[in-house]
Protein backbone atom coordinates (compact mmCIF):
# COMPACT_ATOMS: atom_id res chain seq x y z
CA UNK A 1 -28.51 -18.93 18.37
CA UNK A 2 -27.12 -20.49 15.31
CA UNK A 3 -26.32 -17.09 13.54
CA UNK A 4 -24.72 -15.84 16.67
CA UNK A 5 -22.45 -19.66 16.72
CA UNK A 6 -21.79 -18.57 13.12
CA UNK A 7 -20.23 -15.09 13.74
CA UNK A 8 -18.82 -15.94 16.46
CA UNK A 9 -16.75 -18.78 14.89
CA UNK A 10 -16.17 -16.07 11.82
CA UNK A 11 -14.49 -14.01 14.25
CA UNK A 12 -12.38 -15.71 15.91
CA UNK A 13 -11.18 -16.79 12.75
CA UNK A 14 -10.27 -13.69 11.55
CA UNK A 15 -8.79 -12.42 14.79
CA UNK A 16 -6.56 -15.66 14.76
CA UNK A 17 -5.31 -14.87 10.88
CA UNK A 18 -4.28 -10.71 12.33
CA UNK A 19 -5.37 -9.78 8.95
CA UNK A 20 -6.93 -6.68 9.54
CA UNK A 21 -8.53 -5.55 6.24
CA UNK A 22 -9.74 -1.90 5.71
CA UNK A 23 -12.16 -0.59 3.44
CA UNK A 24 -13.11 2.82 2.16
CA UNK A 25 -16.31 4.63 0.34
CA UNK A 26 -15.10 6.30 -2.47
CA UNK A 27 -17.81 7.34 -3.33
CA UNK A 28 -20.10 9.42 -0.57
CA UNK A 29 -17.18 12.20 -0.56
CA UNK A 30 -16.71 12.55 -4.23
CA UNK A 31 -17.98 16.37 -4.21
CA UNK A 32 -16.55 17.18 -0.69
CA UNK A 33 -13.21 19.76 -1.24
CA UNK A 34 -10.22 18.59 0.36
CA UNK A 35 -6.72 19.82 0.92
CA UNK A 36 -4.24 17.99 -0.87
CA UNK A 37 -2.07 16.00 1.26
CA UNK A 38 0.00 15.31 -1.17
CA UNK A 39 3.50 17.17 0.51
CA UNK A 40 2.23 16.08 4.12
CA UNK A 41 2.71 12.44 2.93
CA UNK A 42 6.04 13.21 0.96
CA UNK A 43 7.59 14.73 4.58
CA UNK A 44 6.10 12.19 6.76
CA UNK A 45 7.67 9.19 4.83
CA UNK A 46 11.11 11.12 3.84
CA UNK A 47 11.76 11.54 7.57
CA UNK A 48 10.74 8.32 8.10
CA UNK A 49 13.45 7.07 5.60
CA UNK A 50 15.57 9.07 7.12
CA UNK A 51 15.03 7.51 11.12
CA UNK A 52 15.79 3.61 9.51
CA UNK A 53 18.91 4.81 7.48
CA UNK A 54 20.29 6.19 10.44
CA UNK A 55 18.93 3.74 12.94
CA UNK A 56 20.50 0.91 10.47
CA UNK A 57 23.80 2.94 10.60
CA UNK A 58 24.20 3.03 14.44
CA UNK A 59 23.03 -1.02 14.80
CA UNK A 60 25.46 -1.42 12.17
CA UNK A 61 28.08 0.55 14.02
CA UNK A 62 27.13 -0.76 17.81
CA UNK A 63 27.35 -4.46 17.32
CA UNK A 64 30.88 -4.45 14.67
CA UNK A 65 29.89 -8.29 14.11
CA UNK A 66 27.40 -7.98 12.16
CA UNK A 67 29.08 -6.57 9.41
CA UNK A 68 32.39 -8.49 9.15
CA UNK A 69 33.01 -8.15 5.41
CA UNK A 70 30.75 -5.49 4.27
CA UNK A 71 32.86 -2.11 6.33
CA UNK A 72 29.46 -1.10 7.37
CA UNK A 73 26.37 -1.96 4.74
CA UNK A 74 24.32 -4.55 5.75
CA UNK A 75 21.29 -4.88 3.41
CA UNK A 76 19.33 -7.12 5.59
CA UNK A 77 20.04 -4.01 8.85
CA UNK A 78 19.17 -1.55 6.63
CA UNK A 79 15.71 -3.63 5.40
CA UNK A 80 14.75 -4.05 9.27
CA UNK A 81 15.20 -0.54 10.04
CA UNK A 82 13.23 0.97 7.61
CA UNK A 83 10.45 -1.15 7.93
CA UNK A 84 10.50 -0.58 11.27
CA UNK A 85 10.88 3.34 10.79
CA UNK A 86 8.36 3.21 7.91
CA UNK A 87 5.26 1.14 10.70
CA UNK A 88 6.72 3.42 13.40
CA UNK A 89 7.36 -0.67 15.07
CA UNK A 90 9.43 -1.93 17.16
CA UNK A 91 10.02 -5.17 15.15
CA UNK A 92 9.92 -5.43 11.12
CA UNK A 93 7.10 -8.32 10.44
CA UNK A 94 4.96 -9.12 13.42
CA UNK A 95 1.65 -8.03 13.71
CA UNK A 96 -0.76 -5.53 11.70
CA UNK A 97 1.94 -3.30 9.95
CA UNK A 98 -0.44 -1.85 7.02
CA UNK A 99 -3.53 -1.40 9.19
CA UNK A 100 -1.39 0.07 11.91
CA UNK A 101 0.28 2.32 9.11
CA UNK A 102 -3.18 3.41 7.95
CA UNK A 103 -4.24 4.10 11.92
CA UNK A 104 -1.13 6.39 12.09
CA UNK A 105 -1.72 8.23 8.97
CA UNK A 106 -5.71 9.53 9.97
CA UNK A 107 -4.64 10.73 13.00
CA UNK A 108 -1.17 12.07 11.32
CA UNK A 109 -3.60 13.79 8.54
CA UNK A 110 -7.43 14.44 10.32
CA UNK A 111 -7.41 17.72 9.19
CA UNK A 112 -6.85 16.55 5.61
CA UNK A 113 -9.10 14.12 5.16
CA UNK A 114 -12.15 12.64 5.01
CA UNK A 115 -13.81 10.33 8.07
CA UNK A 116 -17.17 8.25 6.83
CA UNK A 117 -18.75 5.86 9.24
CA UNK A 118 -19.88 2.48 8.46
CA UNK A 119 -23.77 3.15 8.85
CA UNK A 120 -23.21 6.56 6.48
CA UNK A 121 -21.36 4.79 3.16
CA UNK A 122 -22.36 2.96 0.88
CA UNK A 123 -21.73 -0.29 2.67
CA UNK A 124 -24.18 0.30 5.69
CA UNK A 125 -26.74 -2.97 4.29
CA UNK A 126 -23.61 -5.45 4.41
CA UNK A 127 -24.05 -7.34 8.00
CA UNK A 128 -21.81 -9.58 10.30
CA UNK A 129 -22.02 -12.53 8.03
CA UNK A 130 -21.06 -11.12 4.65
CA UNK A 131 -18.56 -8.94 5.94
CA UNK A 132 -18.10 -9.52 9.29
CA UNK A 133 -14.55 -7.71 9.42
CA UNK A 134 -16.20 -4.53 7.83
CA UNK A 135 -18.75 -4.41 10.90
CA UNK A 136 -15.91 -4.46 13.38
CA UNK A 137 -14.07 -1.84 12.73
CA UNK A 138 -14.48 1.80 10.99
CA UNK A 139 -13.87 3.01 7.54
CA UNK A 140 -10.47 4.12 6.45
CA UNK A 141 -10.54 7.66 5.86
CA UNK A 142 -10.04 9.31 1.99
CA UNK A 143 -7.42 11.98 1.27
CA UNK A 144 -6.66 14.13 -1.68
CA UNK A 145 -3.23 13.22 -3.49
CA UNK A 146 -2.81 15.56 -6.32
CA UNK A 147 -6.44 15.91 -7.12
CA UNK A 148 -7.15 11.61 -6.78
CA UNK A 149 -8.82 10.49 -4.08
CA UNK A 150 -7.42 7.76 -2.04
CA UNK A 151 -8.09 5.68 1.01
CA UNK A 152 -5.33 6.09 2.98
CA UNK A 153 -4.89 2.10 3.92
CA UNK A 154 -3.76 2.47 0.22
CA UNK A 155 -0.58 3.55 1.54
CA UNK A 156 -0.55 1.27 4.26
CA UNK A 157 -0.78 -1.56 1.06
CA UNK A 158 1.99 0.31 -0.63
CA UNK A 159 4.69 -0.35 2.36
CA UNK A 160 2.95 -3.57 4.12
CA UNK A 161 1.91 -5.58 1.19
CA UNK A 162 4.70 -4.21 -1.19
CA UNK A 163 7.73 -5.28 0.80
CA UNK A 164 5.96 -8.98 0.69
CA UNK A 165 5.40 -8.43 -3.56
CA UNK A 166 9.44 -7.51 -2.95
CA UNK A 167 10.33 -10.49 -0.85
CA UNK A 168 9.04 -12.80 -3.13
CA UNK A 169 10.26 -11.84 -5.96
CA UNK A 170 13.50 -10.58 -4.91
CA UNK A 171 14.87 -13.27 -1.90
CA UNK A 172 12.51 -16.05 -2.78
CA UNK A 173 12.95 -16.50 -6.55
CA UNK A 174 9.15 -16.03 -7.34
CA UNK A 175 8.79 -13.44 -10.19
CA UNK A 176 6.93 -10.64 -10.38
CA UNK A 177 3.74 -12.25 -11.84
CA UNK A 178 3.92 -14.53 -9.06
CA UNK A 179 3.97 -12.16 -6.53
CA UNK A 180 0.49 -10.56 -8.02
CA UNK A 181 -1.20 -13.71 -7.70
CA UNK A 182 -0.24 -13.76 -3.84
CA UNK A 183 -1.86 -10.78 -3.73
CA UNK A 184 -4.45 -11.95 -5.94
CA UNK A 185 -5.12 -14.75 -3.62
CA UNK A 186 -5.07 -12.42 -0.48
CA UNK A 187 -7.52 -10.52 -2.07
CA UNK A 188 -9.87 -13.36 -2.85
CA UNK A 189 -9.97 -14.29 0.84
CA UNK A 190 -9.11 -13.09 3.86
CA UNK A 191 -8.01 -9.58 2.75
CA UNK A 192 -11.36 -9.19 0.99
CA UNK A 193 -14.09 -11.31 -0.02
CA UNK A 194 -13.62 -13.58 3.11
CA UNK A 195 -13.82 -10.79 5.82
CA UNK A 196 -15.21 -7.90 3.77
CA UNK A 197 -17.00 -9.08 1.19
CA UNK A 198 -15.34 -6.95 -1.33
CA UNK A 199 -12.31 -7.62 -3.62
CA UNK A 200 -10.61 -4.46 -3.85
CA UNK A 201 -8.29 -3.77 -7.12
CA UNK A 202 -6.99 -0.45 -6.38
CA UNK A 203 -5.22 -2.44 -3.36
CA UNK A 204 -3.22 -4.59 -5.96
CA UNK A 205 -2.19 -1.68 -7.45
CA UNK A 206 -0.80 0.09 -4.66
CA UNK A 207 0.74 -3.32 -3.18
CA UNK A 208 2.16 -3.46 -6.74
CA UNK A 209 3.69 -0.09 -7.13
CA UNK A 210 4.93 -0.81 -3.11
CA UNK A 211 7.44 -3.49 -4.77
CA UNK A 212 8.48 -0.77 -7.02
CA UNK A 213 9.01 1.40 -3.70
CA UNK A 214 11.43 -1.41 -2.15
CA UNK A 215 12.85 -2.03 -5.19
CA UNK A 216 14.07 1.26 -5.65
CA UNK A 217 15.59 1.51 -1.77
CA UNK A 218 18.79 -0.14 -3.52
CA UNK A 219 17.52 -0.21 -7.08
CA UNK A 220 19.27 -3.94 -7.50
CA UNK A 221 17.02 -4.56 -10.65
CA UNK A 222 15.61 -1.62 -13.05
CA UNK A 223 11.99 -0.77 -12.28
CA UNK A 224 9.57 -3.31 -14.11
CA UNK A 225 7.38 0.13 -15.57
CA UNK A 226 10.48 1.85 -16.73
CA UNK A 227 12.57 1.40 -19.95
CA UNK A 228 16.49 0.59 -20.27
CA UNK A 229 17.10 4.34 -20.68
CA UNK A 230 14.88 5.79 -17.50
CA UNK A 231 16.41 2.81 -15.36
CA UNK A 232 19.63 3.82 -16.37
CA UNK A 233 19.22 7.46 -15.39
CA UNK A 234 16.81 6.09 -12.07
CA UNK A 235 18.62 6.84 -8.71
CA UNK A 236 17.96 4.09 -5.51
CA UNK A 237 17.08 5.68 -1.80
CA UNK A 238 19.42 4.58 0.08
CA UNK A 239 23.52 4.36 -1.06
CA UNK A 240 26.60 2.71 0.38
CA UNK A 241 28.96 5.53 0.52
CA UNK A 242 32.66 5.70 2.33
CA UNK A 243 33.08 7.46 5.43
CA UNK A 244 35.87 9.73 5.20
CA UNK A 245 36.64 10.83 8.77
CA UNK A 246 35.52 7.29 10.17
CA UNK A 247 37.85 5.48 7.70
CA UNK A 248 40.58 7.72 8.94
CA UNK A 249 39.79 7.01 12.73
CA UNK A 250 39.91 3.22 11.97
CA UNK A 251 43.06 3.02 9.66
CA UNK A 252 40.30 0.88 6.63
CA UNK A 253 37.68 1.99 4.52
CA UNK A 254 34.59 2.35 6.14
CA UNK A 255 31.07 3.03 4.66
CA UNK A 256 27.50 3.59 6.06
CA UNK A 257 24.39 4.06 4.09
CA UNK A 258 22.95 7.44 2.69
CA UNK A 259 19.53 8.80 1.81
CA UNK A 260 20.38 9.55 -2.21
CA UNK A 261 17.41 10.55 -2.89
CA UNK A 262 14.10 11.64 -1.94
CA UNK A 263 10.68 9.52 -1.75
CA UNK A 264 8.02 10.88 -3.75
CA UNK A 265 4.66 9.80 -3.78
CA UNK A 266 3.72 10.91 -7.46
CA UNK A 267 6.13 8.20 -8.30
CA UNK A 268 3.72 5.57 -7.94
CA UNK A 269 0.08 7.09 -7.41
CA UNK A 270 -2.36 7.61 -10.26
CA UNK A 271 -6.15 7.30 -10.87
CA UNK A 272 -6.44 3.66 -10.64
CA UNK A 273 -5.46 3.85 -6.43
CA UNK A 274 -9.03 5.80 -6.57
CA UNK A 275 -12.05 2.60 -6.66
CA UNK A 276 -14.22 4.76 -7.62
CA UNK A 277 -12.14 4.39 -11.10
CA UNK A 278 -10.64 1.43 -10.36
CA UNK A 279 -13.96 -0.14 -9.72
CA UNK A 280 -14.18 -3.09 -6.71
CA UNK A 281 -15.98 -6.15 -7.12
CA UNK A 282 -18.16 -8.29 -4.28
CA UNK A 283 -18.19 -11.67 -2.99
CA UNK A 284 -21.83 -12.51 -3.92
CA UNK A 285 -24.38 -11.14 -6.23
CA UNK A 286 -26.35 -10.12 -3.18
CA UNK A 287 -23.74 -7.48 -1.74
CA UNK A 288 -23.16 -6.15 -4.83
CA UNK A 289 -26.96 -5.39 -5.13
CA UNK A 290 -26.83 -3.73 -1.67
CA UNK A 291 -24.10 -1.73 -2.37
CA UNK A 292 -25.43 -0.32 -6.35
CA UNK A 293 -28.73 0.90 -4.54
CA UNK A 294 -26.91 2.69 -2.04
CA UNK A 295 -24.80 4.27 -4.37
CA UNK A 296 -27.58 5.35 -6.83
CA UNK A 297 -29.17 6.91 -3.45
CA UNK A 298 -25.69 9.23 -3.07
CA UNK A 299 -25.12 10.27 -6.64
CA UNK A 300 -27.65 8.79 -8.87
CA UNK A 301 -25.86 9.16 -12.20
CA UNK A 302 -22.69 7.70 -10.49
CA UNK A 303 -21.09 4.97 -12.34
CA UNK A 304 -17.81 3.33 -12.44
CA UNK A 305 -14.88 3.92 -13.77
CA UNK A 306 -15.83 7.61 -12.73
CA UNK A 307 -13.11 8.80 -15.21
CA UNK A 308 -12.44 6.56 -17.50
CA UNK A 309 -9.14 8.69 -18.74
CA UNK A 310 -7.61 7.65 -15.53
CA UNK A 311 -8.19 3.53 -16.41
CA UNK A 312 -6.68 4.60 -20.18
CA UNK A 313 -3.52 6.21 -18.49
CA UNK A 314 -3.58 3.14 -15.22
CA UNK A 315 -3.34 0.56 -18.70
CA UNK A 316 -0.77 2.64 -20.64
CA UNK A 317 1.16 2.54 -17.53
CA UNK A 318 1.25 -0.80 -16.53
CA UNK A 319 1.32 -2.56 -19.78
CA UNK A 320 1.68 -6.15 -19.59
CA UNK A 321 0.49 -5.82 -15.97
CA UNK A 322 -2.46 -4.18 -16.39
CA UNK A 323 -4.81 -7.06 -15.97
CA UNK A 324 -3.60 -8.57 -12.87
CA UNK A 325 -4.21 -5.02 -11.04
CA UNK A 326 -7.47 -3.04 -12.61
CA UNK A 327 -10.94 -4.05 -12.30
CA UNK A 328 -12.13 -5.87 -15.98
CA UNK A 329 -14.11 -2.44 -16.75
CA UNK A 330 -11.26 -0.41 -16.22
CA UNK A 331 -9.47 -2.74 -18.76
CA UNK A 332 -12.44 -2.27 -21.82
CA UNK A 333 -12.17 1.62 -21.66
CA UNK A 334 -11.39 2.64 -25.15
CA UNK A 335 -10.65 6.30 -26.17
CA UNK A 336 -14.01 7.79 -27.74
């Protein structure tokens, strides 16, 4: 009776905090051959850029008020809209945007990727208490992007979590090291080790290269992985651009926003979104335990980083950064 008090008190703490956290095996599929949804991904998110700008455009256009001073560019519209185009919402920040997101995409991709129940991966021995949030719901399903395998609530990090990484350290004077300790922090409880049981680094680095992705809708400050010469030569999204024919038709200069440029995924993925590279570490010593012997019974010579040239390219990459976003043995990889 006590263990059922227990969970039941567990859950209705986590349903009360709406943070959905998904979790993937990386693992159990490693030899299964999948198509790479690489493009799929690229046209589903591009059109989706595509729906706010315009959406933005005709709220910006419909209610003239709104826009007193800047002829037709409102940054916070244009924000709203693509959020909401990006979640497929009907309101920018309530409820589960990256676990909805991730929802969307397995259905969106099913033929693509790769579905693992709970009881088959390599988390089956974790029960209600250690992780009650991973008993409740299913896995997140893997996909191939350009030969990496990736749980696709990655990208549902890479919008959800990234635009908060971009709030703060854009509109709330936090900087970017700040940011990754929210994330951090969210990790460390109730995005991981407090409803999961596991502390997931590849979803730090996808949160962090998802403040590179908002960033670069207006491209206000240079990207924090690029030098002064590829910023300079770096194009934003999204582009306040005068409207000939409408400035004529309203006797002033009138401008609406543009989709400069597309979204590509390759941008921001590498090896490190994979945790079978990008390793994950547990809440307890117990877990972790479970979790090893179930892994040595799918691929006993399995170990992790599974390619340790993708943690020597994730550090090269994110420089200063590195350690706030890959797992410590990712981090002591050294070139043989």
């Amino acid at each position: 009776m006590q263990k059922i008090v227990i969970v039941f008190t567990l859950i209705s703490s986590f349903l009360l905090q709406t943070s959905f956290a998904a979790e993937i095996d990386s693992v159990t599929p490693r030899k299964v051959k999948l198509e790479n949804s690489f493009t799929l991904i690229n046209t589903i998110f591009n059109q989706r850029l595509q729906e706010g700008i315009q959406k933005a455009n005709a709220r910006q256009a419909y209610i003239p008020d709104i826009i007193d001073g800047d002829n037709g560019c409102n940054e916070q519209v244009l924000y709203s809209e693509l959020r909401k185009a990006i979640f497929q919402s009907f309101t920018a920040s309530w409820g589960l945007k990256g676990y909805d997101l991730d929802k969307q995409l397995r259905r969106l991709l099913a033929r693509q990727s790769y579905a693992l129940s709970l009881n088959d991966s390599i988390y089956r021995d974790i029960d209600y208490i250690e992780g009650f949030s991973l008993n409740l719901k299913e896995l997140s399903d893997v996909v191939n992007i350009n030969g990496h395998l990736v749980g696709l609530d990655k990208l549902g990090h890479l919008f959800a979590e990234g635009w908060k990484y971009f709030e703060l350290s854009h509109f709330e004077g936090q900087n970017i090291k700040q940011a990754l300790e929210w994330g951090r922090q969210r990790e460390a409880g109730k995005f991981g080790y407090r409803t999961t049981g596991i502390f997931s680094f590849a979803d730090l680095v996808s949160n962090y290269n998802g403040m590179r992705f908002w960033n670069k809708i207006l491209l206000k400050k240079g990207d924090p992985l690029k030098g002064a010469l590829a910023n300079f030569f770096n194009k934003p999204y999204v582009s306040c651009e005068i409207q000939f024919i409408a400035s004529i038709k309203n006797k002033k200069i009138t401008k609406a926003w543009e989709f400069n440029s597309q979204f590509n995924l390759s941008d921001y993925i590498d090896g490190s979104w994979d945790e079978a590279n990008n390793c994950n570490s547990y809440a307890d010593p117990i877990i972790e335990q479970k979790v090893t012997l179930r892994i040595k019974n799918v691929d006993p010579d399995f170990s992790c980083p599974y390619i340790t040239e993708q943690c020597l390219e994730a550090k090269e990459k994110y420089g200063d950064y590195a350690k706030y976003v890959l797992h410590p043995r990712c981090l002591i990889v050294t070139r043989e």
